[in-house]
C-alpha atoms as a PDB file:
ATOM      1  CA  UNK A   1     107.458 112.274  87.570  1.00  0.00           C
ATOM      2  CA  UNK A   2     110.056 113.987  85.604  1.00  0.00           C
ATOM      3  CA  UNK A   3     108.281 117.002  83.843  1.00  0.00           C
ATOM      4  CA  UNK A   4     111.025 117.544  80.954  1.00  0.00           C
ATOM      5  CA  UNK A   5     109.309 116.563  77.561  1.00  0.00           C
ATOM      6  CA  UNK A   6     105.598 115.765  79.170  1.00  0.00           C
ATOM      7  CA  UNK A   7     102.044 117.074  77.491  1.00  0.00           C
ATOM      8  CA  UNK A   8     100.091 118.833  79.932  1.00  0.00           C
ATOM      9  CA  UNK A   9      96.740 119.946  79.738  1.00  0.00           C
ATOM     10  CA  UNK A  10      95.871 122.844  82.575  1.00  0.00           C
ATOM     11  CA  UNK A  11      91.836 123.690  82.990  1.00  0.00           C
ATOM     12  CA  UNK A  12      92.068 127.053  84.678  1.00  0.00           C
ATOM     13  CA  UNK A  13      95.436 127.764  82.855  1.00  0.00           C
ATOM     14  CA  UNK A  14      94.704 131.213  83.327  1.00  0.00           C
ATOM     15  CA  UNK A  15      93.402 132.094  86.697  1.00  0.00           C
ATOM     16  CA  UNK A  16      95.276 132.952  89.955  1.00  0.00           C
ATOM     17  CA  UNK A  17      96.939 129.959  90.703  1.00  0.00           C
ATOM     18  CA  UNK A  18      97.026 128.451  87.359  1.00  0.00           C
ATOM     19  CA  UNK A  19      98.712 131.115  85.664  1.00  0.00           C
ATOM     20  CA  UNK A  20     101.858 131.179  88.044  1.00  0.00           C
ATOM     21  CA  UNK A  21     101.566 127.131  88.045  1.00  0.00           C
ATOM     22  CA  UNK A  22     101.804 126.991  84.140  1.00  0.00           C
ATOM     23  CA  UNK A  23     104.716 129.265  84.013  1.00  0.00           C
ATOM     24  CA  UNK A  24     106.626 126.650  86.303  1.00  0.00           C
ATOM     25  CA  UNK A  25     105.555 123.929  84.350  1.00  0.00           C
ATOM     26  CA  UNK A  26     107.293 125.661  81.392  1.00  0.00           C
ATOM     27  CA  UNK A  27     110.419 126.582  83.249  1.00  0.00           C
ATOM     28  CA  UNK A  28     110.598 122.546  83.291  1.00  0.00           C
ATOM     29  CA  UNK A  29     110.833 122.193  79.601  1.00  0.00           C
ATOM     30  CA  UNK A  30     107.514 119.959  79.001  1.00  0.00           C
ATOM     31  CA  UNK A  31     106.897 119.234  75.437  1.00  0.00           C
ATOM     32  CA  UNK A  32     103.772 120.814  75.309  1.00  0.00           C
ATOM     33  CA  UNK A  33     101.072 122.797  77.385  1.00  0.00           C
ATOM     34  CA  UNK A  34      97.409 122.795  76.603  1.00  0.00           C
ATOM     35  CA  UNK A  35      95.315 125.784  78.340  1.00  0.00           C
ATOM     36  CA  UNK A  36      91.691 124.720  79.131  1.00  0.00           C
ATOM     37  CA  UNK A  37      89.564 127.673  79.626  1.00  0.00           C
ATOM     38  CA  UNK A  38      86.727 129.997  79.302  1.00  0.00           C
ATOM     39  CA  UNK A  39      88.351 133.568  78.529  1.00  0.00           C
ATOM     40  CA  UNK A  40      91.664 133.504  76.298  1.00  0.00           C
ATOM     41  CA  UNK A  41      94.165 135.449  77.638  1.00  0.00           C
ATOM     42  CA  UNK A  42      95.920 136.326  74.703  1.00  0.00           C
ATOM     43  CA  UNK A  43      98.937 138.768  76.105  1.00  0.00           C
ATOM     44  CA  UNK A  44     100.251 135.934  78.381  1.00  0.00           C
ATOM     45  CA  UNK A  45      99.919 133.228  75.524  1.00  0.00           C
ATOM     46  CA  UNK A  46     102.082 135.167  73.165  1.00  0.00           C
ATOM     47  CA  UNK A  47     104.124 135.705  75.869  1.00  0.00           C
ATOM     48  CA  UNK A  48     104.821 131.900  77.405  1.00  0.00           C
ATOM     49  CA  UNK A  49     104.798 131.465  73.281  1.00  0.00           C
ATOM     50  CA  UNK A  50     107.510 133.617  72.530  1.00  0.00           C
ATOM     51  CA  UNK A  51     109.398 132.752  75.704  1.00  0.00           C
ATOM     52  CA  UNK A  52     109.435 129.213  75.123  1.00  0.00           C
ATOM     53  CA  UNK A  53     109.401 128.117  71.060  1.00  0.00           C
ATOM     54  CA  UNK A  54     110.129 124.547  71.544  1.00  0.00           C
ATOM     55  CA  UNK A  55     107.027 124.011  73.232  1.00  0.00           C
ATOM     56  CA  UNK A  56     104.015 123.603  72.182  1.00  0.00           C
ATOM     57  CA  UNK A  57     101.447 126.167  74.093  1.00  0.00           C
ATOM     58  CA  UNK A  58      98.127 126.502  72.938  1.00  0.00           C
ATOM     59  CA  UNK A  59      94.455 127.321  73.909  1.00  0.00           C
ATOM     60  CA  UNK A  60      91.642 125.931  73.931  1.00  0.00           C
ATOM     61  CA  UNK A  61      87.984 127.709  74.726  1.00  0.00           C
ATOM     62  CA  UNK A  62      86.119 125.165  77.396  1.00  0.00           C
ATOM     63  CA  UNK A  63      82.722 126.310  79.857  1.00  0.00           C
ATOM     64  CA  UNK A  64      83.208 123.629  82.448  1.00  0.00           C
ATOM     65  CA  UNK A  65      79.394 123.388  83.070  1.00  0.00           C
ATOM     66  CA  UNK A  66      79.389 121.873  79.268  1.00  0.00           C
ATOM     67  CA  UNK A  67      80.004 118.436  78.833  1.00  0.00           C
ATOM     68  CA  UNK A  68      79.929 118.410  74.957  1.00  0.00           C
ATOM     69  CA  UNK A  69      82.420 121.322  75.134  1.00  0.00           C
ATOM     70  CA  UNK A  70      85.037 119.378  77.842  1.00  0.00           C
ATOM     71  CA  UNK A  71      84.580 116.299  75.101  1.00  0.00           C
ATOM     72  CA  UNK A  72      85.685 118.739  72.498  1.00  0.00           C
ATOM     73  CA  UNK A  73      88.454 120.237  74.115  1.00  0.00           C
ATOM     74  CA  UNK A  74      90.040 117.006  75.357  1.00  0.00           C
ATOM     75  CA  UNK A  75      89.564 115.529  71.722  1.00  0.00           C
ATOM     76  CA  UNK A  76      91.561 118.383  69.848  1.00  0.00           C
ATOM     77  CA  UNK A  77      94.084 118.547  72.347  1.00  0.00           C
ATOM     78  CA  UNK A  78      94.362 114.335  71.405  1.00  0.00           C
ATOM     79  CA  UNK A  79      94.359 114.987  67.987  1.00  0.00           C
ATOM     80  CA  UNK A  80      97.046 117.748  68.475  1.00  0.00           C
ATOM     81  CA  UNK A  81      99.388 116.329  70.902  1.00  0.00           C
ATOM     82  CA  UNK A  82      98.771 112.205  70.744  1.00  0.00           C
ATOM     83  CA  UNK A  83      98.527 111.913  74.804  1.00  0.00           C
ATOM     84  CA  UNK A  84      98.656 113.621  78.058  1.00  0.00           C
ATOM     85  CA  UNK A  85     101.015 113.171  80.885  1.00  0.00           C
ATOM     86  CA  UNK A  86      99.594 115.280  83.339  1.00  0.00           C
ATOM     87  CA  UNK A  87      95.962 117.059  83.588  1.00  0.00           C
ATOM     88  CA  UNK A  88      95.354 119.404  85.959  1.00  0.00           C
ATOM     89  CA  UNK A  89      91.585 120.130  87.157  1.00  0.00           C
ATOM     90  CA  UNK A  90      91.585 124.027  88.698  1.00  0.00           C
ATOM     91  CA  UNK A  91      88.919 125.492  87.181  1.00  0.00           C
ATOM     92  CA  UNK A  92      86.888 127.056  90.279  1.00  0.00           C
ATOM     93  CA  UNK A  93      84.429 129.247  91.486  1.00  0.00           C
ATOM     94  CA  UNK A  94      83.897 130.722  94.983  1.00  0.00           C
ATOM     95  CA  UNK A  95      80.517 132.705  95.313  1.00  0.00           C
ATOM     96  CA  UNK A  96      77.858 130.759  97.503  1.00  0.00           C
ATOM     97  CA  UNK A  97      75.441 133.119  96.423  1.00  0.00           C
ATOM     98  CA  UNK A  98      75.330 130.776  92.941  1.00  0.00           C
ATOM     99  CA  UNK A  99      74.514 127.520  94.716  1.00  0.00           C
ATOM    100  CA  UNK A 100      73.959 125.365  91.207  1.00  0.00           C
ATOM    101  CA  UNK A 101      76.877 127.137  89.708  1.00  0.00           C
ATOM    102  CA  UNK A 102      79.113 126.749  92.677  1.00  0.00           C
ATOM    103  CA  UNK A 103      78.382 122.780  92.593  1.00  0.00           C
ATOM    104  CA  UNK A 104      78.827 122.676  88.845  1.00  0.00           C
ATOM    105  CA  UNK A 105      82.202 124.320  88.478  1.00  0.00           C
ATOM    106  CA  UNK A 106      83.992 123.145  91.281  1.00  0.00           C
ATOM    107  CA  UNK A 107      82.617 119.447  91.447  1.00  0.00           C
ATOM    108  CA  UNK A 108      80.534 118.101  88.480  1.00  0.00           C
ATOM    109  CA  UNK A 109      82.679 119.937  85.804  1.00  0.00           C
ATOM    110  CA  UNK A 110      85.931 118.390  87.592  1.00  0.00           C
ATOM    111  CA  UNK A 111      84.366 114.973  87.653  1.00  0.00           C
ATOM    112  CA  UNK A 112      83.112 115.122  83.923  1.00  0.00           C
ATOM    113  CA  UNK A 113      86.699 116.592  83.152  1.00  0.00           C
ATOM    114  CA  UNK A 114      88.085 113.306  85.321  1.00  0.00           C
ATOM    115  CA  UNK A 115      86.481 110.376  83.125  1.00  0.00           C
ATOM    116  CA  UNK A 116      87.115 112.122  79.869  1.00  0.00           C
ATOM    117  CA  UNK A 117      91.085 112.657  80.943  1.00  0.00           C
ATOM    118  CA  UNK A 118      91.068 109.105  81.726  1.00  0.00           C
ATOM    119  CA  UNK A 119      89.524 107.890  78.557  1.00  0.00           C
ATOM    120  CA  UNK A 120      92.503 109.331  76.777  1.00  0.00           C
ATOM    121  CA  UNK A 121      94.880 107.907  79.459  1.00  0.00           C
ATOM    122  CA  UNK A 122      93.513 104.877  80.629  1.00  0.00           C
ATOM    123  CA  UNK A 123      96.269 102.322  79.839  1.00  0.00           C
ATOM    124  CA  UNK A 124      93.680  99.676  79.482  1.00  0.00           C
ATOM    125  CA  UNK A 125      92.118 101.298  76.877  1.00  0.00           C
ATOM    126  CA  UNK A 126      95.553 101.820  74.555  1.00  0.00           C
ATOM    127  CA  UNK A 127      96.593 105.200  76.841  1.00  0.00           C
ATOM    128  CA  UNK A 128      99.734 105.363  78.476  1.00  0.00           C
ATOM    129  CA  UNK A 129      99.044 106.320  81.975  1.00  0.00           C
ATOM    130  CA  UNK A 130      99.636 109.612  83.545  1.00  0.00           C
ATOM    131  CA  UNK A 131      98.689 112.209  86.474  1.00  0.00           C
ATOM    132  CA  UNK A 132      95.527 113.672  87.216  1.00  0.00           C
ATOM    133  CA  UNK A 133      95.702 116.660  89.762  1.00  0.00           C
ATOM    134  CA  UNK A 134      92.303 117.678  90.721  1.00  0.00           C
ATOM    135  CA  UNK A 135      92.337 121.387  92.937  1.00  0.00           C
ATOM    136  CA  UNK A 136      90.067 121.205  96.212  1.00  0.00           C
ATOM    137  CA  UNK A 137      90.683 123.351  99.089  1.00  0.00           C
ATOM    138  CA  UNK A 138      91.545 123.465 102.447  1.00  0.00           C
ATOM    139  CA  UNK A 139      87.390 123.945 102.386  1.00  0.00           C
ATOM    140  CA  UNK A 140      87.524 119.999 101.324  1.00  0.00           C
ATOM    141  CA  UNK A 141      89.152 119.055 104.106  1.00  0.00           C
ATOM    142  CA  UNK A 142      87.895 121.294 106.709  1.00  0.00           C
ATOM    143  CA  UNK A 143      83.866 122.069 106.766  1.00  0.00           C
ATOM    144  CA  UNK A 144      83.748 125.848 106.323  1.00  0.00           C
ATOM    145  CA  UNK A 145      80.759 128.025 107.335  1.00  0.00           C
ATOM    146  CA  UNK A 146      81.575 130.971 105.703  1.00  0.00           C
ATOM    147  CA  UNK A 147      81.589 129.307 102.328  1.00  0.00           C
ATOM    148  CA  UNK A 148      79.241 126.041 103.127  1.00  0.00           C
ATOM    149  CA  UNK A 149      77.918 125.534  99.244  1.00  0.00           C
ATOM    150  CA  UNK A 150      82.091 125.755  98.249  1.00  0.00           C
ATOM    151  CA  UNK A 151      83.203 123.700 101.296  1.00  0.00           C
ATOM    152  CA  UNK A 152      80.309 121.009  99.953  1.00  0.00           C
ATOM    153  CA  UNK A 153      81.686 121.381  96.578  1.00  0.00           C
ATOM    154  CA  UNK A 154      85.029 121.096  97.664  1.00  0.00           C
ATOM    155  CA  UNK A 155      84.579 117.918 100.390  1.00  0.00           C
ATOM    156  CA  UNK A 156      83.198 116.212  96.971  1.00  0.00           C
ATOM    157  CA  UNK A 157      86.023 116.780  95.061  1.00  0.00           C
ATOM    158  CA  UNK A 158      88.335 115.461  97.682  1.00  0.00           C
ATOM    159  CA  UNK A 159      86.718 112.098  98.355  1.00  0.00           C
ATOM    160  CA  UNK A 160      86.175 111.883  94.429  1.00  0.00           C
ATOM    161  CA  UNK A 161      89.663 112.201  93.584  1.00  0.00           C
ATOM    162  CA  UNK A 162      90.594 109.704  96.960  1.00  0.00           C
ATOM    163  CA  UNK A 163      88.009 107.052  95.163  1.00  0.00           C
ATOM    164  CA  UNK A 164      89.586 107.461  92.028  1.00  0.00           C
ATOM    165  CA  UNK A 165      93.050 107.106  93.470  1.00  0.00           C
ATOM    166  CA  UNK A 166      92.362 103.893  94.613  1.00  0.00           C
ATOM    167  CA  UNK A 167      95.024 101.435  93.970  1.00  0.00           C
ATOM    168  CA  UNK A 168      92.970  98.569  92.311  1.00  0.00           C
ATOM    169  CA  UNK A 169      92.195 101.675  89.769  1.00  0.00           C
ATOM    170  CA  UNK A 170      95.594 102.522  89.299  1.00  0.00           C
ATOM    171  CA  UNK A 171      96.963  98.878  88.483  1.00  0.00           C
ATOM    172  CA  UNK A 172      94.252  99.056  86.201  1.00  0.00           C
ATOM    173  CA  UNK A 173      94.541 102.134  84.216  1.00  0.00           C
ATOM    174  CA  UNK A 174      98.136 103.233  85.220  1.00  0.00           C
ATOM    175  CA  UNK A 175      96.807 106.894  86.155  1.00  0.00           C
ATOM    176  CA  UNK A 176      97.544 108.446  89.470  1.00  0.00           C
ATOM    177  CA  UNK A 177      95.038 110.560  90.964  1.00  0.00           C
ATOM    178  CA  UNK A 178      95.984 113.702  93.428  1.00  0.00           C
ATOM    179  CA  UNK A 179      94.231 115.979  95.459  1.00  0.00           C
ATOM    180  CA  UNK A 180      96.091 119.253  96.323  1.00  0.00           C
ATOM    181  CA  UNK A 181      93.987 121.511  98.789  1.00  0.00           C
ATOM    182  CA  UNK A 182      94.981 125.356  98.457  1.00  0.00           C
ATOM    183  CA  UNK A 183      94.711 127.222 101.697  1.00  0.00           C
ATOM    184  CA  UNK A 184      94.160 131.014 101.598  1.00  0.00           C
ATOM    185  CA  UNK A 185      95.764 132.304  98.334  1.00  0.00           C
ATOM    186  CA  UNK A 186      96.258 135.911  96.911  1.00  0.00           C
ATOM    187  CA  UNK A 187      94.014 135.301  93.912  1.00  0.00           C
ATOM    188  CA  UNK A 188      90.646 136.688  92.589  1.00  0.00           C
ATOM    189  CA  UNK A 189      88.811 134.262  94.438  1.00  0.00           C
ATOM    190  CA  UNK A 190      89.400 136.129  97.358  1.00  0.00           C
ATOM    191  CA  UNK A 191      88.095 139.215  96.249  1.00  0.00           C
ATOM    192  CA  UNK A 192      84.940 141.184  97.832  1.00  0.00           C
ATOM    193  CA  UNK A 193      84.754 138.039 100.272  1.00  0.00           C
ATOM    194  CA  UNK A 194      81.785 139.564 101.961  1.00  0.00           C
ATOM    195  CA  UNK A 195      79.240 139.228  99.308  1.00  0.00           C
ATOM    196  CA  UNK A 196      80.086 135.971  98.341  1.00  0.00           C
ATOM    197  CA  UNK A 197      79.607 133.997 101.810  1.00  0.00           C
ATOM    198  CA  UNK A 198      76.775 131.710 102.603  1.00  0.00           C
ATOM    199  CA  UNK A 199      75.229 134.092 105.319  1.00  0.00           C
ATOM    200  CA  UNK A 200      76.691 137.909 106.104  1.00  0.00           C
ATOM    201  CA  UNK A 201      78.784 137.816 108.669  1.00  0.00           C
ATOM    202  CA  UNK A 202      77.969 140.484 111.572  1.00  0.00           C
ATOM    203  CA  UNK A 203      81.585 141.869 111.083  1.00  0.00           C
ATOM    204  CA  UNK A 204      84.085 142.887 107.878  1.00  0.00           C
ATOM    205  CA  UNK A 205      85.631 140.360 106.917  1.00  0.00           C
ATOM    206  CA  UNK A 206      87.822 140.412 103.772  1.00  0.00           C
ATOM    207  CA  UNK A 207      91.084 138.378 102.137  1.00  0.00           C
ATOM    208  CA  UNK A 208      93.089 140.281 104.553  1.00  0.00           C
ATOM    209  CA  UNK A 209      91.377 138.834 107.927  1.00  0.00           C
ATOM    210  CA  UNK A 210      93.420 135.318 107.280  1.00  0.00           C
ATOM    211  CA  UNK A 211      96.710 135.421 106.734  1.00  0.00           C
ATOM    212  CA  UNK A 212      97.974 134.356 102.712  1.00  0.00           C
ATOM    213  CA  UNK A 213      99.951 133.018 100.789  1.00  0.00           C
ATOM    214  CA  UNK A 214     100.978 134.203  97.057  1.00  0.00           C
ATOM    215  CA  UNK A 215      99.604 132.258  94.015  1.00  0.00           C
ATOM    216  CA  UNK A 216     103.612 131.916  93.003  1.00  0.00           C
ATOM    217  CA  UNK A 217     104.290 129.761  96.260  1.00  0.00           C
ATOM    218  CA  UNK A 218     101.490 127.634  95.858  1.00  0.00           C
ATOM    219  CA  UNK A 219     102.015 127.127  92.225  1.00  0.00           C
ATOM    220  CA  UNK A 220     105.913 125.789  92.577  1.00  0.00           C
ATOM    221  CA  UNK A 221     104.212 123.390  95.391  1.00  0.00           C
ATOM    222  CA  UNK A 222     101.745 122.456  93.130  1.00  0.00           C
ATOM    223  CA  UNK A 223     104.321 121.520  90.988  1.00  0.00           C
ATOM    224  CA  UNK A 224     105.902 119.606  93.253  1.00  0.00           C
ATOM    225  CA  UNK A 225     103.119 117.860  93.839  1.00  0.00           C
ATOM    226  CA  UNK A 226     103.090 116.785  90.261  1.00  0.00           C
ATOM    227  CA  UNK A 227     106.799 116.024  90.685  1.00  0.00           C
ATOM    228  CA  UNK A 228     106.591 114.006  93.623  1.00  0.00           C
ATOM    229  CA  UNK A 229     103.036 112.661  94.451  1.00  0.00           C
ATOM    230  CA  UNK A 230     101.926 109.083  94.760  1.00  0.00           C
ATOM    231  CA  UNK A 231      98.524 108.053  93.161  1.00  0.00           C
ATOM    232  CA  UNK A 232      95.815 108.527  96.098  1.00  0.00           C
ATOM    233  CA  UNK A 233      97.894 111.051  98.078  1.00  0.00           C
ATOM    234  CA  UNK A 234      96.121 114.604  99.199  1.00  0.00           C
ATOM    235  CA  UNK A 235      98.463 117.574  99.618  1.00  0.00           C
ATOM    236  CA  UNK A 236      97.822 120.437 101.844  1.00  0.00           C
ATOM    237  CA  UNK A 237      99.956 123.559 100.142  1.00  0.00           C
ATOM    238  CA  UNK A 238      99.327 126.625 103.299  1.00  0.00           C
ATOM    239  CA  UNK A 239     101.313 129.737 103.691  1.00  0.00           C
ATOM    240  CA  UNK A 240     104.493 128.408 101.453  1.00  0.00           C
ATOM    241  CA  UNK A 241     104.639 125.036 102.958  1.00  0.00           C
ATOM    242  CA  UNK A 242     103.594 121.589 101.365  1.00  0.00           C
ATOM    243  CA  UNK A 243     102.316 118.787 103.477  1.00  0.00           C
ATOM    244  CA  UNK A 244     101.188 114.903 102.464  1.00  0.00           C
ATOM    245  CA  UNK A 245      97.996 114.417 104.526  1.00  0.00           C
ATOM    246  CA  UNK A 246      97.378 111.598 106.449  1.00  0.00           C
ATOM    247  CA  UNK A 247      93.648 111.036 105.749  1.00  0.00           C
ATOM    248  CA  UNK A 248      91.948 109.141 108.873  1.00  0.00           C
ATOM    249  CA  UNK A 249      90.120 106.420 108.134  1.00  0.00           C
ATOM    250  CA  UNK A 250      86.296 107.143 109.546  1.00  0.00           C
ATOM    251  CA  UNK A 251      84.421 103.826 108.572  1.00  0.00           C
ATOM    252  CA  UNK A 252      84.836 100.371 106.800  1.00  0.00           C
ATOM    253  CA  UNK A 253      82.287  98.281 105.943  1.00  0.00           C
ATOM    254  CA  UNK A 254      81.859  94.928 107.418  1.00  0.00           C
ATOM    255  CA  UNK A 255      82.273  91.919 105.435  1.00  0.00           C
ATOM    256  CA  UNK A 256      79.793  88.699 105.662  1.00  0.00           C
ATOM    257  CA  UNK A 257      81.485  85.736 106.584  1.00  0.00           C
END
């Protein structure tokens, strides 16, 4: 997809990753960028504002655990803006110790985020097609025990997104669906590691323990990802480098005859 002169609406526009991702988007002249999230950041909007005039950047206030507010968001942004292009789902949370919130954030709010994103862009329904990018983690791909309630949360969103990417979905509603799976990024997620885990580890362990990569690096992969992607596809973006994952395939289901 070329980016110049898309809407985009980014949940998580400001955290870690999705700050650095947003300011790439904007370097790539998109018409407009809508910032789903809970805390306005209002330095770095004036900021991107004054930096780039042509395009439309604005915020809107959204608790992911809220349904009615999601619905809200994603209705003003329609009334503002017509249609979306691109969403992006990376609002998340890392903290086992908050086992409902954990699940809510990183999986239910993403799926409620999902089907109200594709009631807007659903070509079947008068949209005009587009690209979903839903954030999981290299915990979605990879069962974690330090982290089991995020890797959970995470494995969901992965197979959730690969559903939805399905291509008898896609010829229907002309929106592509992308997972992109984060390894071990420089962000606040990573901070005071060992209080979040599932069980205390016997020895320190902290965001230094695993090597990282900067939320800049993963953000202009990211974008690429956007850029490049195919509906269905699941990215792995670790230490700098992005890679399209070739997903095994552990069961099918046997037919009657």
């Amino acid at each position: 997809m070329d980016l110049t002169g898309k809407n985009v609406v980014y949940l998580g526009g400001f955290g870690g990753i999705g700050q650095k991702a947003c300011a790439q988007l904007l370097e790539r002249q998109i018409k407009a960028l809508a910032i789903f999230d809970l805390t306005l950041n209002e330095q770095l909007l004036a900021a991107w504002q004054a930096q780039y005039p042509n395009t439309d950047i604005f915020y809107q206030k959204v608790d992911i655990t809220q349904k009615s507010e999601i619905e809200a968001a994603y209705k003003a942004a329609a009334e503002r803006l017509g249609h979306f292009d691109v969403v992006v789902n990376g609002i998340g949370l890392m903290n086992d110790n908050f086992v409902e919130l954990t699940i809510q954030i990183n999986l239910l709010g993403l799926i409620q985020s999902s089907f109200i994103a594709l009631e807007h862009m659903d070509k079947s329904k008068s949209g005009r097609g587009g690209v979903v990018i839903n954030i999981s983690s290299v915990a979605g791909i990879q069962p974690t025990p330090l982290m089991s309630v995020y890797s959970a949360a995470k494995h969901g969103v992965t197979a959730f997104t690969r559903g939805l990417g399905s291509a008898q979905f896609y010829e229907q509603t002309g929106v592509a669906f992308i997972t992109v799976c984060p390894g071990f990024t420089d962000t606040p997620l990573l901070f005071d590691m060992m209080n979040k885990m599932t069980f205390k580890p016997r020895t320190t362990i902290d965001k230094h323990t695993h090597k990282v990569q900067s939320p800049e690096i993963c953000a202009s992969n990211l974008v690429k990802v956007i850029e490049q992607g195919k509906n269905g596809s699941v990215w792995l973006l670790e230490l700098g480098e992005m890679k399209e994952l070739d997903m095994p395939v552990m069961w099918r289901p046997t037919l009657q005859s």
